[in-house]
C-alpha atoms as a PDB file:
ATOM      1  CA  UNK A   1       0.000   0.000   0.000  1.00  0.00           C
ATOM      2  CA  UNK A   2       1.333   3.446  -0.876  1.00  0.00           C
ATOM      3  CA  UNK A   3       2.530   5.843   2.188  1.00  0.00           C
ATOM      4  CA  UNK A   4       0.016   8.512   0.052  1.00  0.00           C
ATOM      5  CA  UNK A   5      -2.720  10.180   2.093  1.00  0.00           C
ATOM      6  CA  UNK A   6      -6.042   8.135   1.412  1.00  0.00           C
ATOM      7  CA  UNK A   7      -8.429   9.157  -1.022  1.00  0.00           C
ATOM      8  CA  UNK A   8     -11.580  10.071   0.471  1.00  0.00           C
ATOM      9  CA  UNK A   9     -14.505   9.055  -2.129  1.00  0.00           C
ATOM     10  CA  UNK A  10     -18.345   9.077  -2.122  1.00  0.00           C
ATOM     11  CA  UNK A  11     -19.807   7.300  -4.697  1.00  0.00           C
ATOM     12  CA  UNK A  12     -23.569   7.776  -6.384  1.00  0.00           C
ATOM     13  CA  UNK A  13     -24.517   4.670  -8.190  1.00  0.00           C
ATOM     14  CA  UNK A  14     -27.810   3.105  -9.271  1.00  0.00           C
ATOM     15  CA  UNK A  15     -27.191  -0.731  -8.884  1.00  0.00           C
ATOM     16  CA  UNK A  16     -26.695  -2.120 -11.607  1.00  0.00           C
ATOM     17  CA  UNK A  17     -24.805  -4.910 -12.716  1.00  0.00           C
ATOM     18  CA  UNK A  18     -21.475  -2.881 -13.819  1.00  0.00           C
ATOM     19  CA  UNK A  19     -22.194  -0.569 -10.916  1.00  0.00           C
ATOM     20  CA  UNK A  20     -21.837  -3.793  -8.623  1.00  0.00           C
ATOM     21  CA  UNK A  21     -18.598  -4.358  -9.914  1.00  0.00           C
ATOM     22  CA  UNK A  22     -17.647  -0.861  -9.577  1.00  0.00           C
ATOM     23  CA  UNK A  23     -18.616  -1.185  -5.842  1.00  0.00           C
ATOM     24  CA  UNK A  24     -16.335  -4.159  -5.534  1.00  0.00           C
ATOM     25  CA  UNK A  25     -13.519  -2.039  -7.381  1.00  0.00           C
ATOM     26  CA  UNK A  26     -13.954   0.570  -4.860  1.00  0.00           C
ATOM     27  CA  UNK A  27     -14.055  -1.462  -1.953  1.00  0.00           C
ATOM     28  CA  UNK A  28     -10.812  -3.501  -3.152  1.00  0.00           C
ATOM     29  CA  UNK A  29      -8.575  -0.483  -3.352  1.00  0.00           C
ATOM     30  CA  UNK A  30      -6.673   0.509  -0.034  1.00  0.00           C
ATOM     31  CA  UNK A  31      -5.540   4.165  -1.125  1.00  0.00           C
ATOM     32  CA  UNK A  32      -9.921   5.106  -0.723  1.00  0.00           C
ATOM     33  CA  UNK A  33     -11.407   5.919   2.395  1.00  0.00           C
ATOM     34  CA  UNK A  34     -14.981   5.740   1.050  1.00  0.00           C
ATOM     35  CA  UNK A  35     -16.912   8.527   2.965  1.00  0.00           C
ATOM     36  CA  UNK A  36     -20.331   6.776   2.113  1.00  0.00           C
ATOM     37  CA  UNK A  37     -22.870   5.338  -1.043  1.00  0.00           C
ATOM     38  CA  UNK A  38     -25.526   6.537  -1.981  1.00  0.00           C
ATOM     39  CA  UNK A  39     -28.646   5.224  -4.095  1.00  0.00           C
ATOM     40  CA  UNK A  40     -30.738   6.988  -6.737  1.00  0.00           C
ATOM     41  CA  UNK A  41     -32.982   5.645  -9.532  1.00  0.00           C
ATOM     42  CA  UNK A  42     -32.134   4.633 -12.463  1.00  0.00           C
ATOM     43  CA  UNK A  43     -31.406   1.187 -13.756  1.00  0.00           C
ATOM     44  CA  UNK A  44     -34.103   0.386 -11.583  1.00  0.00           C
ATOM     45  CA  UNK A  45     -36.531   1.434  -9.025  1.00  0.00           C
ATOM     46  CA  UNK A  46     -34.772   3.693  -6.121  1.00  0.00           C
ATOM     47  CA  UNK A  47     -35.804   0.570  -3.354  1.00  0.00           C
ATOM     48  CA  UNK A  48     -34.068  -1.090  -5.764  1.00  0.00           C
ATOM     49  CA  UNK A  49     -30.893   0.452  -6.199  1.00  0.00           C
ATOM     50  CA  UNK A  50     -31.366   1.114  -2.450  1.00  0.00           C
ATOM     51  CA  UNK A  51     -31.628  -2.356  -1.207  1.00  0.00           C
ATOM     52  CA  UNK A  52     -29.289  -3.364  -3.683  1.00  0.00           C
ATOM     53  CA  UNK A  53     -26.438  -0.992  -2.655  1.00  0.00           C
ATOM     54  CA  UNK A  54     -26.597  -1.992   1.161  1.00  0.00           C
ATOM     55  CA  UNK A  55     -26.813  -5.560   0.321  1.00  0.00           C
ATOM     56  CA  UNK A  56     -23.306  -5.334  -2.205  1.00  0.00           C
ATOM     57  CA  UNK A  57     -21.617  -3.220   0.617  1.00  0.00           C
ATOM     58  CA  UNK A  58     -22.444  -5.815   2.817  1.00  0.00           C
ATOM     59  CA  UNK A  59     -21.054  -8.728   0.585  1.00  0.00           C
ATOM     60  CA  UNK A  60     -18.101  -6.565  -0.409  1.00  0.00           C
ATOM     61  CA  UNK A  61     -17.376  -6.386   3.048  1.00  0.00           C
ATOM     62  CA  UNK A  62     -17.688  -3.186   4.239  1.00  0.00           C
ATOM     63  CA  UNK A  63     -21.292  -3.288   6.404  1.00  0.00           C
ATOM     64  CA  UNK A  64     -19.486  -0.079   7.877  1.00  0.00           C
ATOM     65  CA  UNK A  65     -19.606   2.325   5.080  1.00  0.00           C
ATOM     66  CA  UNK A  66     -23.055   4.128   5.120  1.00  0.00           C
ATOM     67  CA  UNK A  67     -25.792   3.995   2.581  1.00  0.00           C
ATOM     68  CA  UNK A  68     -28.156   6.707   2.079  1.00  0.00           C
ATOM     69  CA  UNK A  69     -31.187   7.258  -0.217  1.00  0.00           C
ATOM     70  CA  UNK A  70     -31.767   9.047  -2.832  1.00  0.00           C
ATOM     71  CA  UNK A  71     -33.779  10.480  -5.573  1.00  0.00           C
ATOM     72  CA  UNK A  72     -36.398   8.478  -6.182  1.00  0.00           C
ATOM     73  CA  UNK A  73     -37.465  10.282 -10.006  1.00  0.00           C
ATOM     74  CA  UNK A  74     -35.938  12.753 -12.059  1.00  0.00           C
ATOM     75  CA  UNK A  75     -36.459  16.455 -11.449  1.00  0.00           C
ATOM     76  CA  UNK A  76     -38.647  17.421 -14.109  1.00  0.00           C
ATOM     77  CA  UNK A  77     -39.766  13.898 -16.058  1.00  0.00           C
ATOM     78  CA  UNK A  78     -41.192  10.600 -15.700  1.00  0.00           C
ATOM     79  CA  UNK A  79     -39.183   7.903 -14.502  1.00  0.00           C
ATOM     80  CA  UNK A  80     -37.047   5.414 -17.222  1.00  0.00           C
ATOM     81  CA  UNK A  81     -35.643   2.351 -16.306  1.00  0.00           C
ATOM     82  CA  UNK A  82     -33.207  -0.585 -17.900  1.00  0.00           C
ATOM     83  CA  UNK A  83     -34.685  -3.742 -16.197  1.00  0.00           C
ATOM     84  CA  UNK A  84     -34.044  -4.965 -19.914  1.00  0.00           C
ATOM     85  CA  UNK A  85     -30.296  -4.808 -19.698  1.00  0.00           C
ATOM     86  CA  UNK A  86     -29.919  -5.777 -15.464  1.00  0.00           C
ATOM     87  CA  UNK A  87     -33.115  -7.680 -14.979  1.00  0.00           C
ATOM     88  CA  UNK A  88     -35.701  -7.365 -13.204  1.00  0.00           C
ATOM     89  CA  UNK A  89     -34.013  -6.771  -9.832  1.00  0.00           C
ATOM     90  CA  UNK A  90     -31.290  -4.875 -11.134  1.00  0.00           C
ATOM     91  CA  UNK A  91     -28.702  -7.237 -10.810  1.00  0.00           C
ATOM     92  CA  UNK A  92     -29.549  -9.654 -13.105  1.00  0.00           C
ATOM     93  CA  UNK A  93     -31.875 -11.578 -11.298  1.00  0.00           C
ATOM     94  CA  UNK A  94     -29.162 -12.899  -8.738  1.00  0.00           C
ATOM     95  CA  UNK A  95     -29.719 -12.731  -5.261  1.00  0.00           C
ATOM     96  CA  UNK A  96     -27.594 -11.651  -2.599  1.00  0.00           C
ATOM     97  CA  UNK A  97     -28.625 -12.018   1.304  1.00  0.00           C
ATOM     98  CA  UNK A  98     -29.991  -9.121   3.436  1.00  0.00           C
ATOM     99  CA  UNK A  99     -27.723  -6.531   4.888  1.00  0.00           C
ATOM    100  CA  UNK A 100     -28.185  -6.142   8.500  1.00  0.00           C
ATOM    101  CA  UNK A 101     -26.016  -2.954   8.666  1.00  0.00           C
ATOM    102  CA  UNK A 102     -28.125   0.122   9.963  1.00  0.00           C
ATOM    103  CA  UNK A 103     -30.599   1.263   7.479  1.00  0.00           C
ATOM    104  CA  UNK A 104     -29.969   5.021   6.949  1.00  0.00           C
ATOM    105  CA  UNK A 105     -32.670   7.779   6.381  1.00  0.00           C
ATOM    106  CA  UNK A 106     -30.369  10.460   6.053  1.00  0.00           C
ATOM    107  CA  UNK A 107     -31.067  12.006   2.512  1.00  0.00           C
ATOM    108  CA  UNK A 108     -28.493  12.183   0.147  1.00  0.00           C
ATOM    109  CA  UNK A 109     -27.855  14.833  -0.643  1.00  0.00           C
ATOM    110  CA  UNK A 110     -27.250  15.881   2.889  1.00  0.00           C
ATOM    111  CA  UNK A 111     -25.176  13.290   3.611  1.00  0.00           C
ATOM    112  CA  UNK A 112     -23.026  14.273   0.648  1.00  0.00           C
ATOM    113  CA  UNK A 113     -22.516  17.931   1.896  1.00  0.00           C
ATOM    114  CA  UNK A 114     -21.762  16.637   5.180  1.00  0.00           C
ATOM    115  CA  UNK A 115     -19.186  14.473   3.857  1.00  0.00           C
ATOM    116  CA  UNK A 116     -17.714  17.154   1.601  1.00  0.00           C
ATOM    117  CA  UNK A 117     -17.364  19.811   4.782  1.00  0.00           C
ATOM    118  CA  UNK A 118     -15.346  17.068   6.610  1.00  0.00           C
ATOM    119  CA  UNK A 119     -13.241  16.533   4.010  1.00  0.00           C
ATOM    120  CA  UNK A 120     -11.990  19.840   3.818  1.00  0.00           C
ATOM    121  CA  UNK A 121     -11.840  20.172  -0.032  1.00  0.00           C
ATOM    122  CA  UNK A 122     -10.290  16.704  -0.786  1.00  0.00           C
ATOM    123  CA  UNK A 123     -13.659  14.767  -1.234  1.00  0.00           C
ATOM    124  CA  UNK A 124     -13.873  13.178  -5.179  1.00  0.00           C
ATOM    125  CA  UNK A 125     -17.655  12.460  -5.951  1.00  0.00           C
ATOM    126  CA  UNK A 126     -17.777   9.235  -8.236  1.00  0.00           C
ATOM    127  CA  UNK A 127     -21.312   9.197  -9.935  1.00  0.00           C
ATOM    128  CA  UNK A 128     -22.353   6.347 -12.136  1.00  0.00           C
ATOM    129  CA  UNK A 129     -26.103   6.782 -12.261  1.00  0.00           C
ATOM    130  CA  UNK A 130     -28.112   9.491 -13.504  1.00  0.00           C
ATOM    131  CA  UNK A 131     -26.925  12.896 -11.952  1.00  0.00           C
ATOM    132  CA  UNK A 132     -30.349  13.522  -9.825  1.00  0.00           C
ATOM    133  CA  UNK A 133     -28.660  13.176  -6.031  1.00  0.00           C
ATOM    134  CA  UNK A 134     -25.992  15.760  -7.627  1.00  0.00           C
ATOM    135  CA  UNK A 135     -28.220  18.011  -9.123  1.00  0.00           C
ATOM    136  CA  UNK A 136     -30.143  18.335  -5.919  1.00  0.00           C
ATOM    137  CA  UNK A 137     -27.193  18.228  -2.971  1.00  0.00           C
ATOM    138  CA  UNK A 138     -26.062  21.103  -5.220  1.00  0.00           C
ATOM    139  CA  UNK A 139     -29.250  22.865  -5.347  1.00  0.00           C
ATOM    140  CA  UNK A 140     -29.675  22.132  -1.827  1.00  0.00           C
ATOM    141  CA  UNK A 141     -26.543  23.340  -0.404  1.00  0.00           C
ATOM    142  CA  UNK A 142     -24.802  25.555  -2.869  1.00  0.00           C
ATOM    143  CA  UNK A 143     -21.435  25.759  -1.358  1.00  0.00           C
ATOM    144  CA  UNK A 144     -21.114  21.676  -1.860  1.00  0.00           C
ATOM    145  CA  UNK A 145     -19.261  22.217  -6.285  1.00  0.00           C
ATOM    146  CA  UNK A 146     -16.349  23.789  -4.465  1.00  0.00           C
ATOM    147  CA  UNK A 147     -15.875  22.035  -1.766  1.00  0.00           C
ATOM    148  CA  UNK A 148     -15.550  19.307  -3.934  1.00  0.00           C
ATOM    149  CA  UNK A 149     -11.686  18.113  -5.101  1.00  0.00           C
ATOM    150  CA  UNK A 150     -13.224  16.419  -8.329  1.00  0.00           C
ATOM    151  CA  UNK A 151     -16.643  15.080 -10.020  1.00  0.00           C
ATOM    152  CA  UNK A 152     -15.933  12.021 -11.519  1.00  0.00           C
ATOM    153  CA  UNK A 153     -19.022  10.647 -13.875  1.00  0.00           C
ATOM    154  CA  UNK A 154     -20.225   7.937 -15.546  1.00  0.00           C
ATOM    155  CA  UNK A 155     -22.431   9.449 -18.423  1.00  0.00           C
ATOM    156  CA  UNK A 156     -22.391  11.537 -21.694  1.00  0.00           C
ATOM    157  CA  UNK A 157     -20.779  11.000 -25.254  1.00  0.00           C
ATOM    158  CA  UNK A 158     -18.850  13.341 -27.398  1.00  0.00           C
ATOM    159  CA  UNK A 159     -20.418  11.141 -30.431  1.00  0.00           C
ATOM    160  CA  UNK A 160     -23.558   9.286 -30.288  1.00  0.00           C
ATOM    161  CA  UNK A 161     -25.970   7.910 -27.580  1.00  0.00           C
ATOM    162  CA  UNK A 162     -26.715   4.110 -26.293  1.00  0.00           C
ATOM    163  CA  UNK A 163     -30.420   5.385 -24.871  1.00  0.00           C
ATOM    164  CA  UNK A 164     -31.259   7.099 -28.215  1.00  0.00           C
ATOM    165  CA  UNK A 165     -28.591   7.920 -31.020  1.00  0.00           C
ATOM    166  CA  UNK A 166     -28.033  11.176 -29.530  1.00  0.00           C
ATOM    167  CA  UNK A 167     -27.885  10.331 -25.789  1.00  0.00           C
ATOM    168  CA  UNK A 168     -25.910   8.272 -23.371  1.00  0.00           C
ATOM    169  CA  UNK A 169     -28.275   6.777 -20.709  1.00  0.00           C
ATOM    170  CA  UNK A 170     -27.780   7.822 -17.499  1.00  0.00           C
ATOM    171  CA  UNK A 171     -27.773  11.509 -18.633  1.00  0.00           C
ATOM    172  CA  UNK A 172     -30.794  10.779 -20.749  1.00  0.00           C
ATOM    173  CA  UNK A 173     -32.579   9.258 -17.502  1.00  0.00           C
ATOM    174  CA  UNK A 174     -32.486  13.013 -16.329  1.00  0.00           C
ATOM    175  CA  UNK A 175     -30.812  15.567 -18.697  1.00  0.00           C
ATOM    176  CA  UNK A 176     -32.086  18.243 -16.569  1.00  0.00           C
ATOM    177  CA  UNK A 177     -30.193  17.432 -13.406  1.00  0.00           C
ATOM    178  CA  UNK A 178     -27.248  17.210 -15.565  1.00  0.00           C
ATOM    179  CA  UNK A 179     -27.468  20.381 -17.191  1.00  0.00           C
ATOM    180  CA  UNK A 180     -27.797  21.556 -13.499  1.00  0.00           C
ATOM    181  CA  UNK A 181     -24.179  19.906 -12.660  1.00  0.00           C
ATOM    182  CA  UNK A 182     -22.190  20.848 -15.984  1.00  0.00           C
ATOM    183  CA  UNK A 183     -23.304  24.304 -15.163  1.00  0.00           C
ATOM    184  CA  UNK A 184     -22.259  24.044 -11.701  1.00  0.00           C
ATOM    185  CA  UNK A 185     -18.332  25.077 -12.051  1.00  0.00           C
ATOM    186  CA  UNK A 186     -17.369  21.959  -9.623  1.00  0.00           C
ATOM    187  CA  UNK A 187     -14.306  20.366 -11.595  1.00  0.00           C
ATOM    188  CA  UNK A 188     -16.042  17.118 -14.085  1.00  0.00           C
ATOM    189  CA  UNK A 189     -14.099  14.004 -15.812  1.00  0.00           C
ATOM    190  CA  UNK A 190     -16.410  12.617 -17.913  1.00  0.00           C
ATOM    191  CA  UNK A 191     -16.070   8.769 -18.262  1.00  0.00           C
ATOM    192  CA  UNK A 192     -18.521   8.339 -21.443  1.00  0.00           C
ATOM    193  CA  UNK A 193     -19.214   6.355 -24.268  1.00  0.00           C
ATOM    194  CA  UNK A 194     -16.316   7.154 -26.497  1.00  0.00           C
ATOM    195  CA  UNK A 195     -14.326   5.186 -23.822  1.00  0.00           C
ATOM    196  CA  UNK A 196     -16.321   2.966 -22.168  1.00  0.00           C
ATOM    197  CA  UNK A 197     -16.994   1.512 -25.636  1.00  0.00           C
ATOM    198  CA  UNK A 198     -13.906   0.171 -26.114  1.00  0.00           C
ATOM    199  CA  UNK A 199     -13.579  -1.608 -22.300  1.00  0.00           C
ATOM    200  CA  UNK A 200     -15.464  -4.782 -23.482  1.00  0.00           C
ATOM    201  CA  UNK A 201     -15.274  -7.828 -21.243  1.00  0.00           C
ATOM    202  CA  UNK A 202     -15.728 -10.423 -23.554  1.00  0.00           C
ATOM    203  CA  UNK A 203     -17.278 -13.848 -22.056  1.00  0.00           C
ATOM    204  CA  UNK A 204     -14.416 -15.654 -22.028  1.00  0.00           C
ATOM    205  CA  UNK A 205     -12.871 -13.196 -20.088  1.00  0.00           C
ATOM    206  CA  UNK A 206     -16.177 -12.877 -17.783  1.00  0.00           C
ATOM    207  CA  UNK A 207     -15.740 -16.680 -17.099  1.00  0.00           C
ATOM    208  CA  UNK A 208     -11.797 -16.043 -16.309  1.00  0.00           C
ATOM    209  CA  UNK A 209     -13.234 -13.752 -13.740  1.00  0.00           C
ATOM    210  CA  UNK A 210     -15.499 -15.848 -12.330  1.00  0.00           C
ATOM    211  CA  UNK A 211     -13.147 -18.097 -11.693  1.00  0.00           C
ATOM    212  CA  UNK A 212     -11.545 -16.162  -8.975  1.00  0.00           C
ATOM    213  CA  UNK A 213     -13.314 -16.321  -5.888  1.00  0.00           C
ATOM    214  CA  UNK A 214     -17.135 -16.365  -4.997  1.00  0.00           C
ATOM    215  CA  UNK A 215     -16.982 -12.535  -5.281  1.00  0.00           C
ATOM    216  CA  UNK A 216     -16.032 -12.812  -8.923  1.00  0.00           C
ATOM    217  CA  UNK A 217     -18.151 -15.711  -9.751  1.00  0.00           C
ATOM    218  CA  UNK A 218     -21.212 -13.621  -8.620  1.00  0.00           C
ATOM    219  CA  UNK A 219     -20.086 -10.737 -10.330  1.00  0.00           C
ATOM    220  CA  UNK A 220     -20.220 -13.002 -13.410  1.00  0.00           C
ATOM    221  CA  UNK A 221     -23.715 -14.758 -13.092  1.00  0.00           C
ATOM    222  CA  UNK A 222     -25.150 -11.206 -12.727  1.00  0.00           C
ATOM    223  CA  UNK A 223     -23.436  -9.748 -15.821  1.00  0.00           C
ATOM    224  CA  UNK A 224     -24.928 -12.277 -18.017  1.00  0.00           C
ATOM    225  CA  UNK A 225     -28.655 -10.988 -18.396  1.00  0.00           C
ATOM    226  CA  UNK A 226     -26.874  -7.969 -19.333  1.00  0.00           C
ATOM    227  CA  UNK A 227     -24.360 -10.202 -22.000  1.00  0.00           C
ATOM    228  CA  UNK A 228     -27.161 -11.536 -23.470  1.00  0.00           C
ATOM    229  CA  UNK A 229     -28.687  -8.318 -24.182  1.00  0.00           C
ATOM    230  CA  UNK A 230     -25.573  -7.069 -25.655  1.00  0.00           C
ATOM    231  CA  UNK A 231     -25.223  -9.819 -27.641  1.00  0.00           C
ATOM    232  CA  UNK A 232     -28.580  -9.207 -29.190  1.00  0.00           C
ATOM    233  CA  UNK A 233     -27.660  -5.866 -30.137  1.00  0.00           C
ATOM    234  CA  UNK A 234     -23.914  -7.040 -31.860  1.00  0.00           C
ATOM    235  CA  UNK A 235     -22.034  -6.544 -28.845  1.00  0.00           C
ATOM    236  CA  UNK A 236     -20.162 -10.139 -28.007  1.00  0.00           C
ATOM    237  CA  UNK A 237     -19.199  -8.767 -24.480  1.00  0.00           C
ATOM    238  CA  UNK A 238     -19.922  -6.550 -21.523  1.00  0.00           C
ATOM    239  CA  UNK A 239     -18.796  -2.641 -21.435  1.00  0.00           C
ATOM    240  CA  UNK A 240     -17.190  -1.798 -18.285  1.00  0.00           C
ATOM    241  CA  UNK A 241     -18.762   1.427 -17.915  1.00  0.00           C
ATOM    242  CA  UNK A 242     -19.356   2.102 -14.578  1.00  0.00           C
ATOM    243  CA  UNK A 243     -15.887   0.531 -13.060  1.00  0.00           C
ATOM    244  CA  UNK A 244     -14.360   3.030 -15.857  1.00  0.00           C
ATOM    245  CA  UNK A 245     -15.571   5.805 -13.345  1.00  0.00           C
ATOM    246  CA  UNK A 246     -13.811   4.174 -10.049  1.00  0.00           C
ATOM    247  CA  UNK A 247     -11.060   4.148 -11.521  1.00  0.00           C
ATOM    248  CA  UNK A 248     -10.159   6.865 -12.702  1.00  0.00           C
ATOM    249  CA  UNK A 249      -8.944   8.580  -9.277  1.00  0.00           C
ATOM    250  CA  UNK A 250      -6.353   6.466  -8.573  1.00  0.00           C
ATOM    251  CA  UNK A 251      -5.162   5.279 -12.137  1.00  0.00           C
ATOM    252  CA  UNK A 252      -5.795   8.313 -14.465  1.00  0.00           C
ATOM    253  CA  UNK A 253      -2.955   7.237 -16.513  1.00  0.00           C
ATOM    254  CA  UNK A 254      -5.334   4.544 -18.077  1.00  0.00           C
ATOM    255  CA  UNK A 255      -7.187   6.659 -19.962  1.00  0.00           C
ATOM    256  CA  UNK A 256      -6.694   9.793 -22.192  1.00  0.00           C
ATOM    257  CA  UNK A 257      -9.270  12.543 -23.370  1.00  0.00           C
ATOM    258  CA  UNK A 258      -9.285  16.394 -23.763  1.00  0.00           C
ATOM    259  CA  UNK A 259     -10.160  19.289 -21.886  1.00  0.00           C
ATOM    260  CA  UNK A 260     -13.998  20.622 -23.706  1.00  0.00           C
ATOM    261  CA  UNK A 261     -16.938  22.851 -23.329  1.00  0.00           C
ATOM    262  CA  UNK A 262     -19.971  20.320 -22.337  1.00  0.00           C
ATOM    263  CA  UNK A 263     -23.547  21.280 -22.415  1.00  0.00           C
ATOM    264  CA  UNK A 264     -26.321  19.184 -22.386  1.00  0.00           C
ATOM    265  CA  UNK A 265     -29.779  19.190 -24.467  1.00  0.00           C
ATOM    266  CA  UNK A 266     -32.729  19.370 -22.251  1.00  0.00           C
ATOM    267  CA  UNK A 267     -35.866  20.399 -25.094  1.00  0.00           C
ATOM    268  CA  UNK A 268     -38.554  17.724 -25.975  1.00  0.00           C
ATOM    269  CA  UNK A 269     -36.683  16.687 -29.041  1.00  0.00           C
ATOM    270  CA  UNK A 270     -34.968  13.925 -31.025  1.00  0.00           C
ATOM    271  CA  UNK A 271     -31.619  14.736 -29.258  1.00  0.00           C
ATOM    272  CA  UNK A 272     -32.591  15.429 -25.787  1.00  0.00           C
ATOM    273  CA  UNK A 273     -30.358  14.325 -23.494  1.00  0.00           C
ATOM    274  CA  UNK A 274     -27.015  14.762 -25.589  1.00  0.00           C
ATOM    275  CA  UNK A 275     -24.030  15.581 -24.550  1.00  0.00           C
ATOM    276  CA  UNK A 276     -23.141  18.583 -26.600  1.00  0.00           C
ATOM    277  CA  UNK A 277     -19.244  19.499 -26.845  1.00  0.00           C
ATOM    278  CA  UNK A 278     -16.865  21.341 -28.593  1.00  0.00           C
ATOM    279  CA  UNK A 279     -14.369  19.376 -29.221  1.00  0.00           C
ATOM    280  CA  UNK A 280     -13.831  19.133 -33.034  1.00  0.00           C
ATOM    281  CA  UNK A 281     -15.566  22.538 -33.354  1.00  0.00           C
ATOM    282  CA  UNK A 282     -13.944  25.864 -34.896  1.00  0.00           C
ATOM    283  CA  UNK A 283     -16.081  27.818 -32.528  1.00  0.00           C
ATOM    284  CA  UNK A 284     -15.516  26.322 -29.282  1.00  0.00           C
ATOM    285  CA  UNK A 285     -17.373  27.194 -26.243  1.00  0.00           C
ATOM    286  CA  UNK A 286     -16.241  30.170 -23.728  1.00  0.00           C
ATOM    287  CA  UNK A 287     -15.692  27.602 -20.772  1.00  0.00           C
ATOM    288  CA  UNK A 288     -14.238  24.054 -20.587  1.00  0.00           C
ATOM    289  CA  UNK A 289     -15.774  22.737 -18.075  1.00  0.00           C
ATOM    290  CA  UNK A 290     -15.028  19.059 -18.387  1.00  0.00           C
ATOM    291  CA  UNK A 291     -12.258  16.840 -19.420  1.00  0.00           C
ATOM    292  CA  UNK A 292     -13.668  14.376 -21.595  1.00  0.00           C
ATOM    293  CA  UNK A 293     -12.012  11.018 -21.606  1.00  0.00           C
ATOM    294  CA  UNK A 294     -11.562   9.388 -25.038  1.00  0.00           C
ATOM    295  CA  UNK A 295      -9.449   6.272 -24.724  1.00  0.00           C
ATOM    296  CA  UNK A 296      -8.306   3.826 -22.658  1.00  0.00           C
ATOM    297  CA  UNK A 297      -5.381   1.120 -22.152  1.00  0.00           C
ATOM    298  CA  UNK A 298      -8.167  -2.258 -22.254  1.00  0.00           C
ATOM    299  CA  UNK A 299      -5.642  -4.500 -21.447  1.00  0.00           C
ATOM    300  CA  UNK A 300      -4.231  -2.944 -18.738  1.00  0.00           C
ATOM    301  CA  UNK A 301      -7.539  -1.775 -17.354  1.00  0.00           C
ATOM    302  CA  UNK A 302      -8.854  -5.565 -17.568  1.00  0.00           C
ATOM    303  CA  UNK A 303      -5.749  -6.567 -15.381  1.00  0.00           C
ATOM    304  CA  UNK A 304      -6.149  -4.300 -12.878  1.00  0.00           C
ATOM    305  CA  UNK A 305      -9.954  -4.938 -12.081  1.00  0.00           C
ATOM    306  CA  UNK A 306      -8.527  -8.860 -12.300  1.00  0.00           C
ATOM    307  CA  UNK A 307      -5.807  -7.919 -10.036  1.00  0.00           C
ATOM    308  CA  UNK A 308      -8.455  -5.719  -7.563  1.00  0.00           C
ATOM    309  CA  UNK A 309     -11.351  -8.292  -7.622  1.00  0.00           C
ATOM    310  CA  UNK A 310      -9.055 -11.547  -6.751  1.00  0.00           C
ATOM    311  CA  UNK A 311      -8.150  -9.639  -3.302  1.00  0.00           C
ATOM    312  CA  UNK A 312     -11.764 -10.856  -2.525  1.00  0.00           C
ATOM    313  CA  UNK A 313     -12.107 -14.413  -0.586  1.00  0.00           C
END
C-alpha cells in the first residue's frame, strides 16, 4: 500500500450490474477511504438500487460504510428504467442475502454535503447513475461544487448515444439534473461512451473472472442478463462502464481525453439528453468545463480490475 494520504470518495450509483462491480472495485482499493454510497434511480426502481447498494456493501465487506437514499425520479420527467439490460431486480436476477447494517434515512444529498465539509476540499464524488442526487445536494446546499476536489461521472458522449442515437443513458434518464451539474463550475471528468466503448469484457474473459473467488463468480452470473442483451444488439461482451468511473482517481494514466466545453440538451426533441461538446468545433465554447475522456489502455484496465477483484475471498 502506498505511504500517500487516502483518497476520500463518495460514490452515487444506481445498482446495476457494472455498478456492482464498480462497488467491488472501490471497496478492493486501499488508497480510498470511502466517505459513504448513496442510491438513486435509475437502472431500476430507487428501493431497488437502495436495497441493492446496502446488500453489495455488505457482501463486499464493508457493512461499515453508510448507505443513504436518494432520488427516487428525475427532477422534471417521468421515470425510465433498464430492467431490460440488469433484470428485473437490477442485478440480473441474482440474489444476494440481506444486509443487517443500519438502514440510513439520512437524505443524500445531505449526507453528501456533510461528507464534503469534513473533508476539507479533498472529497472526489464518483457518480455512475443518472446525476439527480448531484443536481439536488447542489441545489440544496450551494457551497457543496467547491468544496468538492473532483466530479468524476459515468455518463455523456462526445459522439452518439446508447439510450437514443443522440444520448448516453444515465444523462438521458435526467438531462435536466445534468445540465444543473455541468453548469455548476465543480471540476467534471467525464467517463462516457467514447471510452467505455472500447472496455469490453468479452465472455471468455467474464468466465476467467469468475473463476476467482465467490466474489467474482457472482459478479459473473449477474453480468450475463446484461451479455445476453448485448449480444442481441452485436455486442459479443460486456462494457465496463461504470468501473471506468472508479477508476479513474487512482489510475488516471489509463485513460486519455481532452479538456472541452460540455452542455447538455434538455428540449422535448430527437436529441434530448445529448451531450453537446466542442471538441472538433472551430467555434468552441467560452468555458471548458469538463475533461472528456476518449481512450483507454483495455488490457491494462482488464488486469487491474482482475488484479483488484481476486483480493476478494
Amino acid at each position: 500500500m502506498s505511504d500517500a494520504k487516502p483518497i476520500p470518495v463518495w460514490l452515487d450509483t444506481d445498482p446495476g450490474v457494472d455498478d456492482a462491480m464498480a462497488m467491488g472495485l472501490l471497496f478492493a482499493i486501499p488508497e480510498y477511504d470511502v466517505k459513504g454510497v448513496s442510491a438513486v434511480a435509475g437502472n431500476v426502481a430507487l428501493e431497488k438500487t437502495f436495497q441493492n447498494a446496502r446488500n453489495l456493501a455488505a457482501f463486499f465487506g464493508r457493512r461499515d460504510v453508510p448507505v443513504y437514499p436518494g432520488a427516487s425520479r428525475p427532477l422534471a420527467r417521468s421515470p425510465r428504467t433498464a430492467a431490460f439490460v440488469h433484470g428485473e431486480n437490477g442485478l440480473g436476477n441474482m440474489t444476494l442475502p440481506e444486509s443487517d447494517a443500519p438502514v440510513e434515512t439520512t437524505p443524500a444529498w445531505d449526507a453528501l454535503c456533510t461528507a464534503a465539509q469534513g473533508a476539507a476540499g479533498e472529497l472526489v464524488l464518483i457518480a455512475v447513475g443518472p446525476l439527480t442526487n448531484v443536481a439536488l445536494a447542489f441545489e440544496k446546499h450551494p457551497s457543496l461544487p467547491k468544496l468538492l476536489q473532483r466530479l468524476v461521472i459515468m455518463g455523456g458522449s462526445a459522439s452518439g448515444g446508447n439510450a437514443t442515437p443522440a444520448a448516453e443513458a444515465n444523462i438521458f434518464c435526467d438531462a435536466e439534473a445534468a445540465d444543473m451539474v455541468f453548469r455548476s463550475g465543480v471540476p467534471i471528468v467525464m467517463c462516457g461512451l467514447d471510452m467505455t466503448l472500447k472496455t469490453v469484457m468479452s465472455p471468455a474473459e467474464l468466465d476467467k473472472l469468475g473463476e476467482l473467488n465467490p466474489v467474482c463468480k457472482f459478479l459473473r452470473d449477474a453480468a450475463q442478463h446484461g451479455l445476453a442483451y448485448s449480444r442481441a444488439h452485436g455486442v459479443d461482451g460486456m462494457a465496463l462502464h461504470d468501473p471506468t468511473a472508479v477508476l479513474y482517481p487512482l489510475y488516471p494514466d489509463l485513460f486519455s481525453g481532452r479538456e472541452a466545453g460540455v452542455v447538455v440538451e434538455t428540449k422535448d426533441s430527437e436529441t434530448y439528453g445529448r451531450t453537446v461538446t466542442d471538441l472538433w468545433s472551430k467555434a468552441p465554447f467560452s468555458c471548458k468545463n469538463a475533461l472528456v475522456m476518449l481512450a483507454v489502455d483495455r488490457a491494462r484496465l482488464h488486469g487491474i480490475i482482475l488484479d483488484l477483484l481476486a483480493k476478494y475471498r
